[in-house]
N, C-alpha and C. Protein backbone atom coordinates (compact mmCIF):
# COMPACT_ATOMS: atom_id res chain seq x y z
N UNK A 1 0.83 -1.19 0.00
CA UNK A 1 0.00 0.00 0.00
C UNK A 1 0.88 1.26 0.00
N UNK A 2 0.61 1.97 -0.87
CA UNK A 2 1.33 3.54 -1.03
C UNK A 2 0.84 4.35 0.33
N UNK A 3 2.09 5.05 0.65
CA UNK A 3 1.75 6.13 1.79
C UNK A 3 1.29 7.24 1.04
N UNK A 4 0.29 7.71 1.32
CA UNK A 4 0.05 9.23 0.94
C UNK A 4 -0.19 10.20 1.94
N UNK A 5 0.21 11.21 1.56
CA UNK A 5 1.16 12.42 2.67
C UNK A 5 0.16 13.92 2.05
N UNK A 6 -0.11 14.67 2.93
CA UNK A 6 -0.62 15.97 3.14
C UNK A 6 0.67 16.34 2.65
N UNK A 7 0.46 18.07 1.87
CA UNK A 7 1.76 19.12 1.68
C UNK A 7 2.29 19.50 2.88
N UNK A 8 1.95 19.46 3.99
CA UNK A 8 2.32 20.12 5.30
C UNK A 8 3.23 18.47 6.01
N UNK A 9 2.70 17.23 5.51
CA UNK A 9 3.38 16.24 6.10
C UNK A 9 4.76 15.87 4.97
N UNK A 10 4.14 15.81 3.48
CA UNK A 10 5.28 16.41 2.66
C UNK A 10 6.89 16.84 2.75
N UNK A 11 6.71 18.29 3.15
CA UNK A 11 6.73 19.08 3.46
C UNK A 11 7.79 19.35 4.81
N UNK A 12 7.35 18.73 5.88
CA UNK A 12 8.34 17.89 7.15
C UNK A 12 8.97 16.81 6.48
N UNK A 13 8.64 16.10 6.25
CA UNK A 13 9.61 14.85 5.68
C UNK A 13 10.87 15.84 4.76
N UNK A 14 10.59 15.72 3.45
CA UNK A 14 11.32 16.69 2.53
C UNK A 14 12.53 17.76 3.12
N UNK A 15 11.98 18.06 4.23
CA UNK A 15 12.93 19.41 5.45
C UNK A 15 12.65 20.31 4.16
N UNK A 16 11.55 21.19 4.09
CA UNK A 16 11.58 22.04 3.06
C UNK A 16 10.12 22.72 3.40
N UNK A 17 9.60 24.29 2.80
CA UNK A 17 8.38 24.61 2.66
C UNK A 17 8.00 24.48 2.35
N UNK A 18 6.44 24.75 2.68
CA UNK A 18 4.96 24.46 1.74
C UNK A 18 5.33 25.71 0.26
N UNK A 19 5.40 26.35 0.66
CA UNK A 19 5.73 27.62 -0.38
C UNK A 19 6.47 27.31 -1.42
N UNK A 20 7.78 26.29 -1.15
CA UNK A 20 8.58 26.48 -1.55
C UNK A 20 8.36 25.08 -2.89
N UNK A 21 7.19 23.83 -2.28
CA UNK A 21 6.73 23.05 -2.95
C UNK A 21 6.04 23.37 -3.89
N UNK A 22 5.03 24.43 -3.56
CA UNK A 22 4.08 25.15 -4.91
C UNK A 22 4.88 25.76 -5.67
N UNK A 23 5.88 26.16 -5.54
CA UNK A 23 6.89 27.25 -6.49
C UNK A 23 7.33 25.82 -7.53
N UNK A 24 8.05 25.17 -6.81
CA UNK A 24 8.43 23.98 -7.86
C UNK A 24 7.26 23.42 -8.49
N UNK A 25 6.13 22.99 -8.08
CA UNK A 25 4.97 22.66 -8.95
C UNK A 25 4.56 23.68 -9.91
N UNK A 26 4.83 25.04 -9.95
CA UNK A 26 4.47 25.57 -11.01
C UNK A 26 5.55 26.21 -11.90
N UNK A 27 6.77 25.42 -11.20
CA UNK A 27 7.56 25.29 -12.25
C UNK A 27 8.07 24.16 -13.39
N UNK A 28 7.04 23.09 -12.58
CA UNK A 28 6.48 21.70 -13.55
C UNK A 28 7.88 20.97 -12.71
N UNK A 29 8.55 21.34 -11.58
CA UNK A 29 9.57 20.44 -11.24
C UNK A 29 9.17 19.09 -10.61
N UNK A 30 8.13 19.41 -9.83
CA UNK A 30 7.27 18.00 -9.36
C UNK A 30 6.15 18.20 -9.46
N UNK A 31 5.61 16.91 -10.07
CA UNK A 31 3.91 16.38 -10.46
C UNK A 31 2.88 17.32 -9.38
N UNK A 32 1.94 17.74 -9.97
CA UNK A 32 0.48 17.89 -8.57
C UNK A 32 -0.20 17.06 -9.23
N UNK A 33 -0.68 16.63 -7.64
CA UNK A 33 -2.05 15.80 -8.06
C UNK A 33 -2.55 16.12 -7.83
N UNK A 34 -4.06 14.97 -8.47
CA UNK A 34 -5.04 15.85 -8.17
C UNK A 34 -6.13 15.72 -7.38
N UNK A 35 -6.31 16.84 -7.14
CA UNK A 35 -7.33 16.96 -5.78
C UNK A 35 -8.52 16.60 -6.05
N UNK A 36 -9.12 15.49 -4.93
CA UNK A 36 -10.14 14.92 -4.78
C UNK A 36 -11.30 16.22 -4.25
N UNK A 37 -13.04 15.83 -4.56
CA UNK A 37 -14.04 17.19 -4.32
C UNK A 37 -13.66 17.42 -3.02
N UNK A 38 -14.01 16.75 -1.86
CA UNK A 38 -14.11 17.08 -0.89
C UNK A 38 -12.79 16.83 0.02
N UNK A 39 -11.70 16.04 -0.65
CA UNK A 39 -10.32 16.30 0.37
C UNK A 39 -9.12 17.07 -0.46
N UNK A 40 -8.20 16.67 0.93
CA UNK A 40 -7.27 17.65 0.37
C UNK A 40 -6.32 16.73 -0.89
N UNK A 41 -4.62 17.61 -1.49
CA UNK A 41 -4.58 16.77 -2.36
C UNK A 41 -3.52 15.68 -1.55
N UNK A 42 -3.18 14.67 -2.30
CA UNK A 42 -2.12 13.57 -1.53
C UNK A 42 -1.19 13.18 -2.54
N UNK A 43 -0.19 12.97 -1.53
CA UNK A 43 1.36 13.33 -2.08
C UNK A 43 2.21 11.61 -2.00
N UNK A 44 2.82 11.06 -3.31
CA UNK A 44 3.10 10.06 -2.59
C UNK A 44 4.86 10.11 -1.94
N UNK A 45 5.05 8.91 -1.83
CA UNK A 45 6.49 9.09 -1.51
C UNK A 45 7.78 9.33 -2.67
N UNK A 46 7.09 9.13 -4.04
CA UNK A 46 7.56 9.67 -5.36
C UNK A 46 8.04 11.22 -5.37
N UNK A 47 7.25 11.82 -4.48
CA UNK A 47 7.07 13.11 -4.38
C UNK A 47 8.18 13.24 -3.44
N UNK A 48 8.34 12.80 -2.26
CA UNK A 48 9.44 12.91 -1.21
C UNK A 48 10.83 12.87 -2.03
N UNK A 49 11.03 11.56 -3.16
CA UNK A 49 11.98 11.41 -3.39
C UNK A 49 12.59 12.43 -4.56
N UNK A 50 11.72 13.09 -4.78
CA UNK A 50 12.20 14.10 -6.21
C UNK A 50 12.34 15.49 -5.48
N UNK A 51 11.58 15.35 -4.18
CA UNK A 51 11.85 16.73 -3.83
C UNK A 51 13.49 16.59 -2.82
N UNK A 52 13.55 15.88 -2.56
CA UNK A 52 15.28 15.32 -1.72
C UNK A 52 16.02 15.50 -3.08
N UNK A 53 15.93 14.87 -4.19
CA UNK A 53 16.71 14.87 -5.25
C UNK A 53 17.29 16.41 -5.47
N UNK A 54 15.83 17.15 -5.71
CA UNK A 54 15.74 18.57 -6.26
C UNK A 54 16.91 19.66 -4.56
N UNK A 55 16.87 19.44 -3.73
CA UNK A 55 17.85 19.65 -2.41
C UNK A 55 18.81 19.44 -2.85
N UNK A 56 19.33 17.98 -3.33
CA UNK A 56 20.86 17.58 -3.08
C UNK A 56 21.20 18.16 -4.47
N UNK A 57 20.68 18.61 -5.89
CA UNK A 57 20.99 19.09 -6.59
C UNK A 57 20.98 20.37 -6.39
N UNK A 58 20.17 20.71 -5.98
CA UNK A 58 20.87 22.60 -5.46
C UNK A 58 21.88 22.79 -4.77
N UNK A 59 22.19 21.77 -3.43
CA UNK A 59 23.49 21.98 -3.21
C UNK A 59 24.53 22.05 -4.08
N UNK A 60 24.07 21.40 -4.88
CA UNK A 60 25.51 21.51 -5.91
C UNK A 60 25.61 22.10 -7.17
N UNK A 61 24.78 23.11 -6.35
CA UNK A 61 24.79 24.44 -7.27
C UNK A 61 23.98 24.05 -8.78
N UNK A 62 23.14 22.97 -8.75
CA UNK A 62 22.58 23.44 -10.20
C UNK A 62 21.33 24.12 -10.14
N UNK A 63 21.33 25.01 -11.08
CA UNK A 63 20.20 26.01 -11.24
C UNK A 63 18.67 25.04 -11.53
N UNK A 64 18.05 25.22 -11.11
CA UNK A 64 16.61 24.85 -11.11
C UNK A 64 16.39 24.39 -12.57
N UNK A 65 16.46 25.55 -13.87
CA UNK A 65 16.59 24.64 -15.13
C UNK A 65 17.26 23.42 -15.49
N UNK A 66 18.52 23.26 -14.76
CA UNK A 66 19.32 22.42 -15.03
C UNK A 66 18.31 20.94 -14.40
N UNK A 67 18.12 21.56 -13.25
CA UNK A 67 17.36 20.04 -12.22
C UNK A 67 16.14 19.86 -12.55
N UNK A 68 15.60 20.40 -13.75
CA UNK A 68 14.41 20.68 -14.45
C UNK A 68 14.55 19.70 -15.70
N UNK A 69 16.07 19.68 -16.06
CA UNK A 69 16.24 18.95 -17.66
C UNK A 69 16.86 17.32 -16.50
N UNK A 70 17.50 17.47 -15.79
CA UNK A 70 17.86 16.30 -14.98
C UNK A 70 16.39 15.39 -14.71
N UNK A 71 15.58 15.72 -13.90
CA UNK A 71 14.34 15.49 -13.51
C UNK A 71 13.96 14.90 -14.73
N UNK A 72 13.64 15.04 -15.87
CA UNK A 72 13.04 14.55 -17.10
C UNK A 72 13.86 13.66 -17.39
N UNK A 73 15.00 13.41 -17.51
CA UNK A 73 15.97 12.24 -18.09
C UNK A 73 16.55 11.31 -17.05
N UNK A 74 15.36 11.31 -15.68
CA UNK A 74 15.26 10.24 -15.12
C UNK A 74 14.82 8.88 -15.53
N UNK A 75 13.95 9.28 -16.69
CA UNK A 75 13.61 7.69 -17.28
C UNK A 75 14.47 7.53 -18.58
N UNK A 76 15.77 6.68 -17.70
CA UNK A 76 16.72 6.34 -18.33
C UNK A 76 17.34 7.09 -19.73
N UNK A 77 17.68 7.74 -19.50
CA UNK A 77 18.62 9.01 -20.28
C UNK A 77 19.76 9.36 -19.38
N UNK A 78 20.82 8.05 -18.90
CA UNK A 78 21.85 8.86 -18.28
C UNK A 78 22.61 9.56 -19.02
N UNK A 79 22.60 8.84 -20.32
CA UNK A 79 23.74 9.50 -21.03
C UNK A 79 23.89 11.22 -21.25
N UNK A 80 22.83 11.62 -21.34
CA UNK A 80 22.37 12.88 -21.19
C UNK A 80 22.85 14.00 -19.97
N UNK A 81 22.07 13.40 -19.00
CA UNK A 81 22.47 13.52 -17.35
C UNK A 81 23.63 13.75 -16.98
N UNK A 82 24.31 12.36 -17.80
CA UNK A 82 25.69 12.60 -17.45
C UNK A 82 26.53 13.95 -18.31
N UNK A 83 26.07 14.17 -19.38
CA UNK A 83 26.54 15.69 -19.98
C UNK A 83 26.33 16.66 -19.35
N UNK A 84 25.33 16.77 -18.63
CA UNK A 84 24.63 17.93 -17.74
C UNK A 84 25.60 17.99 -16.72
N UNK A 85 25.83 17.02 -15.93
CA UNK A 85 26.75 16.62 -14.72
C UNK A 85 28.32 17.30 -15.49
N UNK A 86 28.71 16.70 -16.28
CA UNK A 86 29.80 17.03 -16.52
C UNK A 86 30.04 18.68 -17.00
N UNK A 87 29.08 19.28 -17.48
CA UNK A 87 29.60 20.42 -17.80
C UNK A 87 29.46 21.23 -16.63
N UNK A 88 28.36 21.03 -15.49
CA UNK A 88 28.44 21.57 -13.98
C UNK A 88 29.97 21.45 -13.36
N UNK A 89 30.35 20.20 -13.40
CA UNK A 89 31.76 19.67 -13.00
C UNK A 89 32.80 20.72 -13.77
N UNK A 90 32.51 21.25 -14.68
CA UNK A 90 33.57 21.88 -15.56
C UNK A 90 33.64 23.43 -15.27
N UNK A 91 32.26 23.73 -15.26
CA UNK A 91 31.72 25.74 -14.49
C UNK A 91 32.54 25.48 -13.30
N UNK A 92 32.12 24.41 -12.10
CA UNK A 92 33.03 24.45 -11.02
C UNK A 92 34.45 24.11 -10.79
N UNK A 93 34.93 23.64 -11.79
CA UNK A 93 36.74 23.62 -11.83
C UNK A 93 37.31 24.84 -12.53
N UNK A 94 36.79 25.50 -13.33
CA UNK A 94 37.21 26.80 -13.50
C UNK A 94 36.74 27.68 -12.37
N UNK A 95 35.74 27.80 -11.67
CA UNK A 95 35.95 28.52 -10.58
C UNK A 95 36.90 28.37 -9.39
N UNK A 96 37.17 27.11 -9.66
CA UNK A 96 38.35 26.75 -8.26
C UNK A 96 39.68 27.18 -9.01
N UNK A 97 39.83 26.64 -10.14
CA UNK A 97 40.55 27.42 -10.75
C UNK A 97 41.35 28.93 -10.67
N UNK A 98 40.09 29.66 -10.68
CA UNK A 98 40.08 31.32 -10.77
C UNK A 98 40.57 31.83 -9.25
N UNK A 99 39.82 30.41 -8.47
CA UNK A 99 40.01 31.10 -6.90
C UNK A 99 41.20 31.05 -6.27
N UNK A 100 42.10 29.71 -6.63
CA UNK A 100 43.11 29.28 -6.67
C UNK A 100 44.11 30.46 -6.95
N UNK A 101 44.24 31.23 -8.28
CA UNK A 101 44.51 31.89 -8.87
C UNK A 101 44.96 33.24 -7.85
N UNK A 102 43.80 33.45 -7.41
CA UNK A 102 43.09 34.56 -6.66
C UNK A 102 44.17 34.67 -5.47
N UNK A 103 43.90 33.38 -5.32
CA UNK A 103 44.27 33.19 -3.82
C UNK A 103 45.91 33.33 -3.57
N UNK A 104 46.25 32.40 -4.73
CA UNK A 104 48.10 33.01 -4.75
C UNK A 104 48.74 34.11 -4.90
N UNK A 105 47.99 35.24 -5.90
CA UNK A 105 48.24 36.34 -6.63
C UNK A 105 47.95 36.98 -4.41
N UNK A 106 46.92 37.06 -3.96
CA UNK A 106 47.33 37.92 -2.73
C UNK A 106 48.25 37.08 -1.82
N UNK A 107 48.46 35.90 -1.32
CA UNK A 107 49.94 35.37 -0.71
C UNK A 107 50.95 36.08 -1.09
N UNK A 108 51.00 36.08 -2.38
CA UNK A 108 52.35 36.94 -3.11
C UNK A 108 52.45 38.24 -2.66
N UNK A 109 51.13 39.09 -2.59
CA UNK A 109 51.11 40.30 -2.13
C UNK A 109 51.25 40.32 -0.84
N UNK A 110 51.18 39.69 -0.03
CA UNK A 110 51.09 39.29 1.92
C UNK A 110 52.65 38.94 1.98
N UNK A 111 53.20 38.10 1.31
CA UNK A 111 54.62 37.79 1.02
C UNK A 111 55.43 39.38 1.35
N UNK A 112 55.26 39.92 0.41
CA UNK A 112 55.87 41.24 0.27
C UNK A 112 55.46 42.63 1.01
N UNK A 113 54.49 42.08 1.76
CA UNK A 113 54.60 43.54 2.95
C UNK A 113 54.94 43.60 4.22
N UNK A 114 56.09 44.73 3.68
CA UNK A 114 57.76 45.15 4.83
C UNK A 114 56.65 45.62 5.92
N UNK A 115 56.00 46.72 6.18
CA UNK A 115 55.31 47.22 7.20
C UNK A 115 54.41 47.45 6.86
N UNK A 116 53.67 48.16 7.98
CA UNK A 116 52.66 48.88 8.24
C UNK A 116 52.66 50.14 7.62
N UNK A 117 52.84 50.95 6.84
CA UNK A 117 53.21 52.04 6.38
C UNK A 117 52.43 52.34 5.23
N UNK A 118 51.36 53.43 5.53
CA UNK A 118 50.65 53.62 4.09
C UNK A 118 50.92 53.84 2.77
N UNK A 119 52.03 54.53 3.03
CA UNK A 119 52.78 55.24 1.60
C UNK A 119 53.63 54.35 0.95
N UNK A 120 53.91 53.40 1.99
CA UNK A 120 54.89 51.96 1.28
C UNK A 120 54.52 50.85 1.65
N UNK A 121 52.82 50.86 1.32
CA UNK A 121 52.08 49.20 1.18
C UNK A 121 51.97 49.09 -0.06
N UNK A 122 52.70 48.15 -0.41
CA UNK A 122 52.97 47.48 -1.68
C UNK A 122 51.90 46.75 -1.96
N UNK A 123 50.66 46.20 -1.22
CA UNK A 123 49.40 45.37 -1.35
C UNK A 123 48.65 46.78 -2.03
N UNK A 124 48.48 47.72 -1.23
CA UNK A 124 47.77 49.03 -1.82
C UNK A 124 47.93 49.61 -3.45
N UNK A 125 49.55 49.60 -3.69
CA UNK A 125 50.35 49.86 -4.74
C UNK A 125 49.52 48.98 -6.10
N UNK A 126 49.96 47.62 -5.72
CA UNK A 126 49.44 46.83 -6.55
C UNK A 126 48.14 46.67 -7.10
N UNK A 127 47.32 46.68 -5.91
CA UNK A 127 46.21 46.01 -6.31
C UNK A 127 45.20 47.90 -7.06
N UNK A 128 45.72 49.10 -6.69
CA UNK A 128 45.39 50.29 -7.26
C UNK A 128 46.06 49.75 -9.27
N UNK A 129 47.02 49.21 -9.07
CA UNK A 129 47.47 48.86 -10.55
C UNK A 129 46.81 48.11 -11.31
N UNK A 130 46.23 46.96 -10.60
CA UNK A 130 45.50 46.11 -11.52
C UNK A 130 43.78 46.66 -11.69
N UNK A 131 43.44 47.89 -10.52
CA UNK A 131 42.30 48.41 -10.67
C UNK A 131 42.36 49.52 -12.16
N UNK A 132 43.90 49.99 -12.13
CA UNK A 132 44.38 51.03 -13.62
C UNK A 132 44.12 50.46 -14.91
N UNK A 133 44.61 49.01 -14.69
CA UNK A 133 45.01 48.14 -15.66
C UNK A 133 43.46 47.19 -16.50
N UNK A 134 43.09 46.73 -15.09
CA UNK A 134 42.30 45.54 -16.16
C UNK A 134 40.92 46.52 -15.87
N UNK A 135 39.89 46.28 -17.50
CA UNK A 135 39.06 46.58 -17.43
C UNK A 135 37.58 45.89 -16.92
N UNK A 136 37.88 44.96 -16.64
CA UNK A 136 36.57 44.30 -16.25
C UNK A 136 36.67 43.50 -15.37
N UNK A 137 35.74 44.92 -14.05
CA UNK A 137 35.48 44.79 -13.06
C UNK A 137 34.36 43.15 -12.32
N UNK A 138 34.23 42.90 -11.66
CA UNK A 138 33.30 41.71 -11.06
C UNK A 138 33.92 40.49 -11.51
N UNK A 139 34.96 40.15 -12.21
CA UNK A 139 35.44 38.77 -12.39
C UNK A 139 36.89 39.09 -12.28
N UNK A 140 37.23 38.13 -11.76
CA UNK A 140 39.00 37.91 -11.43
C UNK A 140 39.70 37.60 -12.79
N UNK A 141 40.56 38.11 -12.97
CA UNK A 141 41.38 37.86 -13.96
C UNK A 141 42.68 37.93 -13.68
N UNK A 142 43.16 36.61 -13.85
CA UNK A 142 44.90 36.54 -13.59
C UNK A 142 45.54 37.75 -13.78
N UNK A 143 46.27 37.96 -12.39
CA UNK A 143 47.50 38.81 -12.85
C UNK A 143 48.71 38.99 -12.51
N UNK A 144 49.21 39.49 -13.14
CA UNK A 144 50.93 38.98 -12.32
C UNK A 144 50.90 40.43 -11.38
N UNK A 145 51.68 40.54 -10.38
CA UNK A 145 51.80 41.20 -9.46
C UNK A 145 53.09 41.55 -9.45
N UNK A 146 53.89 41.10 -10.19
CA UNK A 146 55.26 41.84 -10.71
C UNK A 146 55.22 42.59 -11.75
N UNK A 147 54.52 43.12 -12.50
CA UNK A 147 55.23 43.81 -13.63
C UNK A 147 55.24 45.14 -13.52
C-alpha cells in the first residue's frame, strides 16, 4: 500500500516549505495531483523522493533549469544527465581554478609587505594597478603582481 502524505506532512519529511513546494509545482519540477471534491490533495512518496533529489541538486549548485532537464531524463537518459553533470563539473573547476589563482596572486602580495606604512604598502600599490590596468570589473582575472 502507497503512503500518501498531506503538503504540510510532505513538506516535514522533505525538510523544506509548503511555499517552496508550490513554487516547484508551477515550475512543472514536481507532479500535482489531483485533488479529490471534498479532500485535500495527496502526495506520494515519489514526491518525497524528487523533492530530496531537487535539495541535493541545489546543493551543488545546479540552477533549477538544469534540475528541471535532470528530472526529465530520469527515465533512463543517463547518457544525457551525465553531460549535464559534466559540464556543472567543468563551471566548477574553472571557478576553483580562478580562486586558486586569486588566492596566490594575494599570498604573493602578503609575502611582500615590509610594514605597516601607508605610503609603502605594496598590497595598496598593486592592487590600485591592476584596478588602472584591467578593465573588467566583477570577475577575477589573472594577474601577475610583478610587472
Amino acid at each position: 500500500m502507497k503512503v500518501k502524505l498531506t503538503i504540510s506532512v510532505l513538506a516535514k519529511k522533505a525538510g523544506i516549505g509548503i511555499e517552496t513546494i508550490r513554487y516547484y509545482q508551477r515550475l512543472g519540477l514536481i507532479f500535482v495531483p489531483e485533488k479529490p471534491e471534498i479532500e485535500y490533495r495527496l502526495y506520494s512518496e515519489n514526491h518525497i523522493a524528487d523533492l530530496m533529489f531537487i535539495r541535493r541538486a541545489k546543493s551543488m549548485r545546479f540552477s533549477l533549469a538544469e534540475i528541471a532537464k535532470l528530472l526529465a531524463l530520469k527515465q533512463n537518459q543517463c547518457a544525457e544527465a551525465s553531460s549535464i553533470a559534466h559540464e556543472k563539473l567543468k563551471v566548477i573547476e574553472e571557478k576553483i581554478a580562478d580562486l586558486s589563482c586569486l588566492a596566490d596572486d594575494l599570498k604573493a602580495l602578503l609575502a611582500h609587505c615590509r610594514d605597516n606604512v601607508l605610503a609603502s604598502c605594496l598590497i595598496l600599490k598593486k592592487m590600485q594597478k591592476i584596478v588602472d590596468s584591467v578593465p573588467c570589473y566583477g570577475v577575477y582575472v589573472k594577474y601577475s603582481f610583478y610587472q
